[in-house]
C-alpha atoms as a PDB file:
ATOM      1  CA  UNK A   1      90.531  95.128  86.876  1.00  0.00           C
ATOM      2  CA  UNK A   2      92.010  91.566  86.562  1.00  0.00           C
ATOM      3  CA  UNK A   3      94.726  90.474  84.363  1.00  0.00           C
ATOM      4  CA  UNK A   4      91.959  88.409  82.605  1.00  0.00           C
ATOM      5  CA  UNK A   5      89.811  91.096  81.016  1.00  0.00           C
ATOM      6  CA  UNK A   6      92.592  93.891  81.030  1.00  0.00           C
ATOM      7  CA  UNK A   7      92.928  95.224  77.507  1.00  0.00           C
ATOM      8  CA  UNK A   8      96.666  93.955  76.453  1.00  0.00           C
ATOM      9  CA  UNK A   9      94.854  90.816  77.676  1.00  0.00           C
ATOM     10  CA  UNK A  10      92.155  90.887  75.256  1.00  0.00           C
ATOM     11  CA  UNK A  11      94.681  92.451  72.443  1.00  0.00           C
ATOM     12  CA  UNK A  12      97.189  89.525  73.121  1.00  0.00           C
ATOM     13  CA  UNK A  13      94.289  86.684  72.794  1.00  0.00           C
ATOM     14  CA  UNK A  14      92.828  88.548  69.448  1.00  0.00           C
ATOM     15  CA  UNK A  15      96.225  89.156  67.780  1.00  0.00           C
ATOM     16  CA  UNK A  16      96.506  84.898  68.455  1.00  0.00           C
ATOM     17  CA  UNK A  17      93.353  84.084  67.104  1.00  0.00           C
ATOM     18  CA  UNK A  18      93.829  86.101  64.206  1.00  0.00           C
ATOM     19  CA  UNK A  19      96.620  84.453  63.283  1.00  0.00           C
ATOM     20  CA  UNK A  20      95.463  81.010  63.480  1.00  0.00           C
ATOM     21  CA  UNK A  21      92.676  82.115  61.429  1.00  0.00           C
ATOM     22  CA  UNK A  22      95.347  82.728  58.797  1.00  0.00           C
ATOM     23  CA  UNK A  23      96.574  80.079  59.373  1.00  0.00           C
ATOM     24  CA  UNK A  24      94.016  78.268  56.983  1.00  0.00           C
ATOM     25  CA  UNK A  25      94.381  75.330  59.479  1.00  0.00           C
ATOM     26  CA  UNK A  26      90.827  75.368  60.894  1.00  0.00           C
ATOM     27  CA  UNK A  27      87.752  74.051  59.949  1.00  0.00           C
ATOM     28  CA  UNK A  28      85.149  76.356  58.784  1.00  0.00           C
ATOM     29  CA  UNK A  29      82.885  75.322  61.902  1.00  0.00           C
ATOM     30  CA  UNK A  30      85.855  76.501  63.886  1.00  0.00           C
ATOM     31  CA  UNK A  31      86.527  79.290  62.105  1.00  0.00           C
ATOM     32  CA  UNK A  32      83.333  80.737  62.706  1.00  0.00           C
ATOM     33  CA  UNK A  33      83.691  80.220  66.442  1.00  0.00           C
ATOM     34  CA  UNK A  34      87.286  81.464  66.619  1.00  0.00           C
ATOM     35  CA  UNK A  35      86.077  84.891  64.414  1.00  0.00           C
ATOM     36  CA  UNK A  36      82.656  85.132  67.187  1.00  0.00           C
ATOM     37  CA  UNK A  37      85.190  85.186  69.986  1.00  0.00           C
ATOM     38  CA  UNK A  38      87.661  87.565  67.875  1.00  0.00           C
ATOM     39  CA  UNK A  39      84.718  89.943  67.392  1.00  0.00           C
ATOM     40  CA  UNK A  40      83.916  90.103  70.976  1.00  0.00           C
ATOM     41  CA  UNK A  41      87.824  90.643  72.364  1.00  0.00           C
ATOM     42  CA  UNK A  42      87.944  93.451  69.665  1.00  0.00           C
ATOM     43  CA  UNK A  43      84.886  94.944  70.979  1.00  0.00           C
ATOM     44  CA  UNK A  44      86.492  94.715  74.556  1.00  0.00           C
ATOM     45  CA  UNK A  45      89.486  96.634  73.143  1.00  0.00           C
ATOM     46  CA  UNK A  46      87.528  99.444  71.681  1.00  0.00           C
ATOM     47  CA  UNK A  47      85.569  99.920  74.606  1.00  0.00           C
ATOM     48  CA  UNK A  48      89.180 100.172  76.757  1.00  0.00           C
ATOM     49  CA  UNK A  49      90.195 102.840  73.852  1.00  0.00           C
ATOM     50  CA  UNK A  50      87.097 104.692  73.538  1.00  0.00           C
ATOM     51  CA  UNK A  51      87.487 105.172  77.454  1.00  0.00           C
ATOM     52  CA  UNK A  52      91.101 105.973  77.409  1.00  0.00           C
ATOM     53  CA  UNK A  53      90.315 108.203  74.865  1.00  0.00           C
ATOM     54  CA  UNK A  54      87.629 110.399  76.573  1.00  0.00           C
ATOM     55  CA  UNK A  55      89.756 109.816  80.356  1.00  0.00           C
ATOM     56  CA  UNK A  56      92.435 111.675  78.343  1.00  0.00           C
ATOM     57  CA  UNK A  57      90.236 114.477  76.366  1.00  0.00           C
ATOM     58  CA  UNK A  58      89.075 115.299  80.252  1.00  0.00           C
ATOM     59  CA  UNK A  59      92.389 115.556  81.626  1.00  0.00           C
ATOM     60  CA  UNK A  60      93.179 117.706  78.870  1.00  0.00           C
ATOM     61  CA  UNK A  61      90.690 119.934  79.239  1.00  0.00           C
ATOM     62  CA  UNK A  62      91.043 120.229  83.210  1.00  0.00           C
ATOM     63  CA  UNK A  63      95.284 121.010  81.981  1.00  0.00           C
ATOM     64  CA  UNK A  64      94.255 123.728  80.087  1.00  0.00           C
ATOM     65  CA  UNK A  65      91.726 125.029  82.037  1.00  0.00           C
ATOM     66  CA  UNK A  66      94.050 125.293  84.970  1.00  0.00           C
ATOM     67  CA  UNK A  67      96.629 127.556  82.705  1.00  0.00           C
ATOM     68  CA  UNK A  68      94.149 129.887  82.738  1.00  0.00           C
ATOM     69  CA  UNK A  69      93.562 130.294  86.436  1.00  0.00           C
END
């Protein structure tokens, strides 16, 4: 997965939007577009967590399965 699209990637890039957003120093026209693209790295991030999350519920399971055998 490239540097680009990794998820500390997308997390770096929203936390900066974010904060120009606070910023107040935009216009509202470029507001808008700044929150559209903050929306869409967020997404990204979720999706990396959601599949962290279940990657890690598996492994889990296989651990505890294999304490058994």
């Amino acid at each position: 997965m490239s540097k680009k699209n990794s998820f500390e990637s997308n997390l770096a890039e929203l936390e900066s939007m974010v904060e120009k957003l606070e910023s107040g120093e935009m216009s509202l026209e470029e507001s808008l577009k700044s929150f559209e693209t903050c929306v869409k790295h967020y997404k990204s991030c979720r999706d990396y967590l959601n599949k962290a999350e279940k990657k890690i519920k598996v492994l889990s399971e296989n651990l505890k399965e294999e304490d058994f055998e």
